[in-house]
N, C-alpha and C. Protein backbone atom coordinates (compact mmCIF):
# COMPACT_ATOMS: atom_id res chain seq x y z
N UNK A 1 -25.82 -24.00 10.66
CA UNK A 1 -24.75 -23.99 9.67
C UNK A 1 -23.40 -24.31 10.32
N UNK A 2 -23.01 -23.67 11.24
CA UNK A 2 -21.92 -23.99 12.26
C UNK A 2 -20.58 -23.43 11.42
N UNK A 3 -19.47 -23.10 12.29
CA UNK A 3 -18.64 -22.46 11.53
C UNK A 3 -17.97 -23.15 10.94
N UNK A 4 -17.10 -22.08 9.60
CA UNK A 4 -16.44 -23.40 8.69
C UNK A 4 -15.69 -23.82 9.21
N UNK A 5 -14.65 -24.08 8.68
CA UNK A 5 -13.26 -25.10 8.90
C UNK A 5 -12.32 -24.27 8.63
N UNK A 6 -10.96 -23.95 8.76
CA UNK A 6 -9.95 -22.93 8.72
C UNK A 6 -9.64 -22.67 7.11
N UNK A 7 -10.33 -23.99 6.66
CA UNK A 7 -9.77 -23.86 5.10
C UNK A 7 -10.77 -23.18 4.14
N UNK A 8 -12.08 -23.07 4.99
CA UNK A 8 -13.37 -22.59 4.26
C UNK A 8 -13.30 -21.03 5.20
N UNK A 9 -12.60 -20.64 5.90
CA UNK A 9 -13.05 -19.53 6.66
C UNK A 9 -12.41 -17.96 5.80
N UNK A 10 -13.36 -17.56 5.65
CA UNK A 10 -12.84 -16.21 5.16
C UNK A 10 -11.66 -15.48 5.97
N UNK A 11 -11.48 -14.59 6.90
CA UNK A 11 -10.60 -13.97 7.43
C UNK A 11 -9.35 -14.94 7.77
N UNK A 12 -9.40 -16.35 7.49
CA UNK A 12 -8.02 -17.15 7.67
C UNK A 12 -7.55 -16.82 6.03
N UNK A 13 -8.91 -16.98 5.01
CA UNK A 13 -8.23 -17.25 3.43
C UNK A 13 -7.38 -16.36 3.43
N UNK A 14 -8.00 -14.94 3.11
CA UNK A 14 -7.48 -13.42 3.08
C UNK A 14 -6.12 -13.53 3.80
N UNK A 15 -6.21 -13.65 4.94
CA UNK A 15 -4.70 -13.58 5.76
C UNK A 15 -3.55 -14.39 5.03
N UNK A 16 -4.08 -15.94 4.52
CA UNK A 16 -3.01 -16.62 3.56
C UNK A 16 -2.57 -16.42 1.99
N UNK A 17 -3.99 -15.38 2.03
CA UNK A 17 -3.91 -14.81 0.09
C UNK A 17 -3.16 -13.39 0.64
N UNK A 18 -2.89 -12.92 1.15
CA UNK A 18 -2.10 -11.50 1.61
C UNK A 18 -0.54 -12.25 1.48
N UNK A 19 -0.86 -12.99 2.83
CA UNK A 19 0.68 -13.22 2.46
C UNK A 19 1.30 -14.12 1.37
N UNK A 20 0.91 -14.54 0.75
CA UNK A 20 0.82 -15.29 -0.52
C UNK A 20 1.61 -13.89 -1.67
N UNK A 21 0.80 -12.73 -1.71
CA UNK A 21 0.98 -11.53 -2.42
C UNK A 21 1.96 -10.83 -1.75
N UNK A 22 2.12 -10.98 -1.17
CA UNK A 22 2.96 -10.09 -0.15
C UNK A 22 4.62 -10.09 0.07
N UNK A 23 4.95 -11.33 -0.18
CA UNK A 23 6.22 -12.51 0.07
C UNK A 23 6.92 -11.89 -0.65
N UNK A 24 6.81 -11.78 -2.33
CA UNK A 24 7.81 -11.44 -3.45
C UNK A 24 7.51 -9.70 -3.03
N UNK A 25 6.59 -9.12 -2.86
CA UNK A 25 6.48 -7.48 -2.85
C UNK A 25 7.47 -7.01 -1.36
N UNK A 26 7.36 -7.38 -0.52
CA UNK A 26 8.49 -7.85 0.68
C UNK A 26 9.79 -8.10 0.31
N UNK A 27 10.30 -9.10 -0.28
CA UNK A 27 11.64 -9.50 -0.72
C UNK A 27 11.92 -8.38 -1.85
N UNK A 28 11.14 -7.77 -2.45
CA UNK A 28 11.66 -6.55 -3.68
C UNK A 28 11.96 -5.25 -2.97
N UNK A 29 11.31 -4.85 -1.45
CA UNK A 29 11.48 -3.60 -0.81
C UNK A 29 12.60 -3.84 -0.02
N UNK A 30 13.33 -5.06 0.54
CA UNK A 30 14.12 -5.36 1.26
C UNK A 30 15.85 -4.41 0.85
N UNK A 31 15.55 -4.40 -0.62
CA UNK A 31 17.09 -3.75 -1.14
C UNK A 31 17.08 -2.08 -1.05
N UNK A 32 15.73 -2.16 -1.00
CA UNK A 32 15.22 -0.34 -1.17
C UNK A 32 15.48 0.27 0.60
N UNK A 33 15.29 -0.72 1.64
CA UNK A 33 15.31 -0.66 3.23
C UNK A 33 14.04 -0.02 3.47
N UNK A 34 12.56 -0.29 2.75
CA UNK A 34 11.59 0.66 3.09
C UNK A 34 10.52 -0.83 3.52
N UNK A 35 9.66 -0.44 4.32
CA UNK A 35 8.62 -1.85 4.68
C UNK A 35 7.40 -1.32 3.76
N UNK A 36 6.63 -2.27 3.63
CA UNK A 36 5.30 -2.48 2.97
C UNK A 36 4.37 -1.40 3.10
N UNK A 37 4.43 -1.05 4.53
CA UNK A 37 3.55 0.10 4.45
C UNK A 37 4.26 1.40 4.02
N UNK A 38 5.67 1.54 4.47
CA UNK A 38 5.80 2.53 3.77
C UNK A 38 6.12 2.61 2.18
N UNK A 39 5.81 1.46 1.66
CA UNK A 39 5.48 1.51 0.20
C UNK A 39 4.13 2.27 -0.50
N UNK A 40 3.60 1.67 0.57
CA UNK A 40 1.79 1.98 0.42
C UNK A 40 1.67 3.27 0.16
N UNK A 41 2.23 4.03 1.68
CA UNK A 41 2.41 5.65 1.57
C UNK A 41 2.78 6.52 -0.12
N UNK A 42 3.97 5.84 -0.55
CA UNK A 42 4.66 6.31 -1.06
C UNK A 42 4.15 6.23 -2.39
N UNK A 43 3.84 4.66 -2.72
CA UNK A 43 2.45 4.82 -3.76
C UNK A 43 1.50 5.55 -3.91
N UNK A 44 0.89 6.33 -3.02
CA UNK A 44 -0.60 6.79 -2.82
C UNK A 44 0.11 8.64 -3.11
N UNK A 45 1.27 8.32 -2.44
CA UNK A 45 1.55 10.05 -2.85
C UNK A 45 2.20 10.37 -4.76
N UNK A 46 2.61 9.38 -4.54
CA UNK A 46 2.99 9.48 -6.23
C UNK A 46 2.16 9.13 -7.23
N UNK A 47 0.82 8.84 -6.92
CA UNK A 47 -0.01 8.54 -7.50
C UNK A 47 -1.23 9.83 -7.89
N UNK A 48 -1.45 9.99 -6.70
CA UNK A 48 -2.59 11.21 -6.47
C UNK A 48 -2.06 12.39 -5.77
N UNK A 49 -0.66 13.00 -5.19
CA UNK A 49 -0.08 13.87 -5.38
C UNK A 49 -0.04 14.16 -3.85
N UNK A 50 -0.28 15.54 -3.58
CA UNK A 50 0.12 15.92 -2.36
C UNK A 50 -1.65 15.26 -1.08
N UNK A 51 -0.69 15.06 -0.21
CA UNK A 51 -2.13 14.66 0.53
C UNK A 51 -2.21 14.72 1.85
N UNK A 52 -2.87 14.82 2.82
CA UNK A 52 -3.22 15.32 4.20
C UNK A 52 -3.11 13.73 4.77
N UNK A 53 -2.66 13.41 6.28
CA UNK A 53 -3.20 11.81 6.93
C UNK A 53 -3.95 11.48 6.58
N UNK A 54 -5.35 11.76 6.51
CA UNK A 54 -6.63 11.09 6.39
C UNK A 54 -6.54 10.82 5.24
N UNK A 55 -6.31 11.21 4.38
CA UNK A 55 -6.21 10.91 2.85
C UNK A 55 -5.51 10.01 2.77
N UNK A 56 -4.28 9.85 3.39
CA UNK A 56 -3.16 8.50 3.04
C UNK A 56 -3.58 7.63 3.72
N UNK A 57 -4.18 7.86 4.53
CA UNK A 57 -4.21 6.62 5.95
C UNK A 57 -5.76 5.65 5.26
N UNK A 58 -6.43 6.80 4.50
CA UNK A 58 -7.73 5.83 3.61
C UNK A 58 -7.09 5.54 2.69
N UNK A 59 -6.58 6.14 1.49
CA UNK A 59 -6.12 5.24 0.49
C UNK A 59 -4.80 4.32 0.66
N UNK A 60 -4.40 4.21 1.88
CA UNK A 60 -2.94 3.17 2.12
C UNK A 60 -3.46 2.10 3.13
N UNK A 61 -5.08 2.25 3.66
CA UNK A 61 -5.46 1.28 4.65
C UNK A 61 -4.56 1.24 5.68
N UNK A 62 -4.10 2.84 6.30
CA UNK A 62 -2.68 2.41 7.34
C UNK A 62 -4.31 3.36 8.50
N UNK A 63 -4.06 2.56 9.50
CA UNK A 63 -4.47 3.23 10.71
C UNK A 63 -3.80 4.58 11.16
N UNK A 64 -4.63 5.68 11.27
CA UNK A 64 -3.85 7.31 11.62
C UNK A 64 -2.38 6.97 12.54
N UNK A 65 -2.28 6.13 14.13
CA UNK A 65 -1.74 6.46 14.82
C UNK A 65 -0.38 5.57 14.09
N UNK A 66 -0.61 4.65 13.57
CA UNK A 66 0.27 4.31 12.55
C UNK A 66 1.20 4.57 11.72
N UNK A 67 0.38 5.53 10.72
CA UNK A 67 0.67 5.98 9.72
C UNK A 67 1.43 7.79 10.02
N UNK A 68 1.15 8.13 11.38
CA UNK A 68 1.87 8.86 12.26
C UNK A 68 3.42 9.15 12.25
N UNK A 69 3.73 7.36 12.63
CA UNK A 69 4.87 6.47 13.35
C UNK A 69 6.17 6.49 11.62
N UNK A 70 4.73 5.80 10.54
CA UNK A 70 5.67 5.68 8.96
C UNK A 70 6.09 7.34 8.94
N UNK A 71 5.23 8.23 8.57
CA UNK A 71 5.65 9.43 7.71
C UNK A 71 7.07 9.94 8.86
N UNK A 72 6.98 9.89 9.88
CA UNK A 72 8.03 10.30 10.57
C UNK A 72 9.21 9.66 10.01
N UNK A 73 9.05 8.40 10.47
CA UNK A 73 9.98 7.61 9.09
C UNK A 73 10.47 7.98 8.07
N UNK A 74 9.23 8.28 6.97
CA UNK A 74 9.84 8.78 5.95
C UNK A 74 10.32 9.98 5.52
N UNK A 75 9.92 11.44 6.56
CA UNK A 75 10.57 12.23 6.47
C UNK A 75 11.70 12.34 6.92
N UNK A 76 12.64 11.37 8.13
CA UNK A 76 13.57 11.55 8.38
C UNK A 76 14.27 11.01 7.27
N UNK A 77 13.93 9.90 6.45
CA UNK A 77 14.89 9.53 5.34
C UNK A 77 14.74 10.60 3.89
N UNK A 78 13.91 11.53 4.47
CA UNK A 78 13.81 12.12 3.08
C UNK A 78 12.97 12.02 1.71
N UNK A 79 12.48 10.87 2.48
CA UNK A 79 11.24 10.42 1.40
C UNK A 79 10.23 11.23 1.16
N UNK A 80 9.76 11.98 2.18
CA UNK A 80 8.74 12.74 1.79
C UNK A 80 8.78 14.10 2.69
N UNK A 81 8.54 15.46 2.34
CA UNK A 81 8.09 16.18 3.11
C UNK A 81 7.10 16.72 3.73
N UNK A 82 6.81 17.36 4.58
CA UNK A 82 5.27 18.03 5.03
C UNK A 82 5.40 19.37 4.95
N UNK A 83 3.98 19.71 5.17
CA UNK A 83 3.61 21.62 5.46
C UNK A 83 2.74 21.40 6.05
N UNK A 84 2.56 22.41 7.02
CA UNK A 84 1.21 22.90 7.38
C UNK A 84 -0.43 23.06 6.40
N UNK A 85 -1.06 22.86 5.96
CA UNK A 85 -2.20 22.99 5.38
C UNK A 85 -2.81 24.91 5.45
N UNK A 86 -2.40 25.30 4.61
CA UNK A 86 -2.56 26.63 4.54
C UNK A 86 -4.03 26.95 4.64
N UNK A 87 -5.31 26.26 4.55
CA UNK A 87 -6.49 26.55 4.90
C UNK A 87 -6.95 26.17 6.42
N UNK A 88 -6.07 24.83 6.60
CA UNK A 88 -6.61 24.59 7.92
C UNK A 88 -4.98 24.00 8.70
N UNK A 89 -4.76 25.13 9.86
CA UNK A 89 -3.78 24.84 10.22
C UNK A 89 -3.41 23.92 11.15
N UNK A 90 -4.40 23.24 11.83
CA UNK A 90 -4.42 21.59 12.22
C UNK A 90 -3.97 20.39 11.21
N UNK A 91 -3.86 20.52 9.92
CA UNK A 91 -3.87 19.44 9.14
C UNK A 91 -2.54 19.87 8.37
N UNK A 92 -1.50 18.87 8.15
CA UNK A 92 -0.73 18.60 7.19
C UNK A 92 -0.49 18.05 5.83
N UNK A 93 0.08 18.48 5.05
CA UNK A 93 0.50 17.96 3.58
C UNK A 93 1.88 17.35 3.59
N UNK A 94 1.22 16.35 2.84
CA UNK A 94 2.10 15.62 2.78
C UNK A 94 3.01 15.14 1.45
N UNK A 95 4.22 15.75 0.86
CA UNK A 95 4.49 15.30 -0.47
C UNK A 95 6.19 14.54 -0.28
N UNK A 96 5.38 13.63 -1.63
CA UNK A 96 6.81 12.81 -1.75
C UNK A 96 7.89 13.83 -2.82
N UNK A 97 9.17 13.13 -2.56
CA UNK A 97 10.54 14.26 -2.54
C UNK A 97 10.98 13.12 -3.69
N UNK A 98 11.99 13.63 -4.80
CA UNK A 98 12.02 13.19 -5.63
C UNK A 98 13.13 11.71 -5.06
N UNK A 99 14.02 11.95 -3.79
CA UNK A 99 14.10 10.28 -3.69
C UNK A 99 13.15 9.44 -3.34
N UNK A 100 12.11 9.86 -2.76
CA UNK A 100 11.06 8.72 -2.58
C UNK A 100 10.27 8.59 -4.03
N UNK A 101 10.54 9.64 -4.92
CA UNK A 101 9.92 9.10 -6.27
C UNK A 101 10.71 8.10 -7.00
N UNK A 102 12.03 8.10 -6.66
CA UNK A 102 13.36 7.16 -6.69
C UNK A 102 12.85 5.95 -6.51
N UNK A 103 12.66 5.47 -5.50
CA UNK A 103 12.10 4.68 -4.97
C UNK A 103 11.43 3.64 -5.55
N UNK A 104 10.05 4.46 -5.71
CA UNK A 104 8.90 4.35 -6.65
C UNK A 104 9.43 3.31 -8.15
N UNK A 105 10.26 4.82 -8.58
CA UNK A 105 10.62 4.33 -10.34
C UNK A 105 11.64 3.03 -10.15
N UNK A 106 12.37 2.89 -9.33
CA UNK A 106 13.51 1.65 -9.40
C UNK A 106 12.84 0.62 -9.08
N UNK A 107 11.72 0.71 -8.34
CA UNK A 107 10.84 -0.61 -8.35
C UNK A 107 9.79 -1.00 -9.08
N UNK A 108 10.18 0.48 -9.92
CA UNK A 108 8.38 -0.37 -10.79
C UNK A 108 9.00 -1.54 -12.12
N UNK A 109 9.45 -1.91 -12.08
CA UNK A 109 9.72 -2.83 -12.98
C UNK A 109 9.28 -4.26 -12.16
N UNK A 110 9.94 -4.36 -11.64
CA UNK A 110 9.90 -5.50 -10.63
C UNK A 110 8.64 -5.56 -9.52
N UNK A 111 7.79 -4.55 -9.73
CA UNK A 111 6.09 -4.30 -8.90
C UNK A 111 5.31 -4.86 -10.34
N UNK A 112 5.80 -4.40 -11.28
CA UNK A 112 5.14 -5.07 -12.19
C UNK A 112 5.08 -6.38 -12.90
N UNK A 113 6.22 -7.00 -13.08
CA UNK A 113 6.49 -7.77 -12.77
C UNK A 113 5.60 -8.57 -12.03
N UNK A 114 5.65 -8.25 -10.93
CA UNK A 114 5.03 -9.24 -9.77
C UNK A 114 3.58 -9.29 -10.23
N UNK A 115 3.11 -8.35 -10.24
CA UNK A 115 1.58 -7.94 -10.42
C UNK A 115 1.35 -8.87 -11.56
N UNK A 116 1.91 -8.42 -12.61
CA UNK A 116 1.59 -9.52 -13.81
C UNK A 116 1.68 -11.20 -13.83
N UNK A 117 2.84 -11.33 -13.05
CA UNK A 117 2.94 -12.59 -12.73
C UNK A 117 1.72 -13.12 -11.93
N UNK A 118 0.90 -12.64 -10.71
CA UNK A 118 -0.21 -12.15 -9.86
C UNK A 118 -1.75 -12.71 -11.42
N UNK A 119 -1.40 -11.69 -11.82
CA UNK A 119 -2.83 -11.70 -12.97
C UNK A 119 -2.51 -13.12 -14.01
N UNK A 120 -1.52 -13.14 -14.43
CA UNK A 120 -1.11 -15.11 -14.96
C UNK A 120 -1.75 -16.04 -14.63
N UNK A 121 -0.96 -15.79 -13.23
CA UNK A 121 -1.56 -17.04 -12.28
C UNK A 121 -2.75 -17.40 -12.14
N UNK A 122 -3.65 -16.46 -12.02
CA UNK A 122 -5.22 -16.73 -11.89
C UNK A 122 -5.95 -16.19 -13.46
N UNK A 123 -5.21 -15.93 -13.94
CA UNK A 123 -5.99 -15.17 -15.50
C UNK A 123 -6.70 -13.89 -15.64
N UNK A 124 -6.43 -13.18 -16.59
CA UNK A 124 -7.35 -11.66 -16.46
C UNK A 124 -8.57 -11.50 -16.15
N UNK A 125 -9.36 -12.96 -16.67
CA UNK A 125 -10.88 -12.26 -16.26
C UNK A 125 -11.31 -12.47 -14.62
N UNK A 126 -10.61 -13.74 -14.23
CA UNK A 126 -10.39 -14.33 -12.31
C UNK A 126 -9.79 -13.08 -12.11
N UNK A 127 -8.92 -12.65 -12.25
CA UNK A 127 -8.06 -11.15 -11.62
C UNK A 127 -8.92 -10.61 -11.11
N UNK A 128 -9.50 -9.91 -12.46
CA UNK A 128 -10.45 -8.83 -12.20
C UNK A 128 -11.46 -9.12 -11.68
N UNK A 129 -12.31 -10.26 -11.85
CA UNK A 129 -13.40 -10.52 -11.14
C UNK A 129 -13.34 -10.51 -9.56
N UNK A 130 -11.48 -11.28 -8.90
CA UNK A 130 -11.28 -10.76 -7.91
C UNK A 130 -11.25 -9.55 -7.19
N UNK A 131 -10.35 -9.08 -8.53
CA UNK A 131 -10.46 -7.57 -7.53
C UNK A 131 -11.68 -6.58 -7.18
N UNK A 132 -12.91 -7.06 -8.28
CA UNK A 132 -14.22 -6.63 -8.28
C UNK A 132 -15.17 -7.14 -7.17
N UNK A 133 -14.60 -8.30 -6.32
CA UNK A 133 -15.21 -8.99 -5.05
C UNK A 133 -15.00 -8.51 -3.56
N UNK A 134 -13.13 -8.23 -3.71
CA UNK A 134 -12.92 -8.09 -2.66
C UNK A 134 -13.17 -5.86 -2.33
N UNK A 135 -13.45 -5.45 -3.85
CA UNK A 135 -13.84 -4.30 -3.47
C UNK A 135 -15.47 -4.06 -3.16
N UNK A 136 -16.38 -5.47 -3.57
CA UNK A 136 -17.95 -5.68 -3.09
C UNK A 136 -17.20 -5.61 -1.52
N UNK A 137 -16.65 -7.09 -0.98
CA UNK A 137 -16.83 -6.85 0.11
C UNK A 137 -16.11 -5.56 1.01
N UNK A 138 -15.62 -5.16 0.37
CA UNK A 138 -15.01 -3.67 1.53
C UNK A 138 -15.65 -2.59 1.63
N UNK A 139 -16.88 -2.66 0.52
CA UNK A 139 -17.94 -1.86 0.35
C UNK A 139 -18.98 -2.07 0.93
């Protein structure tokens, strides 16, 4: 079979369909001063509520030693605070603070926005069928 060509190769597509998605969601966090991943974070806590590393670091796809480096980040700006984990005192909680819910709400217009513009472009049932592929393959 021999390998494809850069234009048929999976892990090149993905890398140019990321940043493809990525460009306008980038240029919208630029006014907020927060990066992509710590969007991710900040999504995942305002979404599903208070949460431990492992929990953010799976639902934000941020690597632990990483995602370490952000929350420090974001607790020094206030974005989010921690506690100790009152059952297990190795593990921390992690909750977002109502300016990082700030955050959140001043951009969701313009996240949506994008997103919709995102689902246009390729049409609702391509959308979804995408997003139903690339969660086959991560599965």
């Amino acid at each position: 079979m021999g390998l494809p060509t850069t234009r048929r190769s999976l892990p090149i597509a993905l890398i140019r369909s990321r940043e493809k998605v990525m460009g306008p969601i980038r240029d919208m966090l630029k006014a907020s001063g927060i990066t992509e991943q710590q969007w991710r974070v900040l999504r995942v806590l305002s979404e599903t509520g208070p949460q431990d590393l492992t929990q953010i670091s799976n639902k934000a796809s941020l690597l632990l030693p990483s995602l370490s480096r952000i929350i420090r980040k974001l607790l020094d700006g206030g974005l989010v605070v921690s506690s100790i984990n009152s059952r297990d005192r190795r593990r921390q909680t992690v909750v977002i603070t109502p300016e990082g819910q700030k955050i959140i709400d001043d951009n969701l217009p313009q996240a949506t926005k994008i997103a919709e513009e995102l689902q246009h472009h390729l049409g609702t049932e391509r959308y979804e069928q995408l997003l139903d592929l690339l969660a086959a393959l991560e599965n």
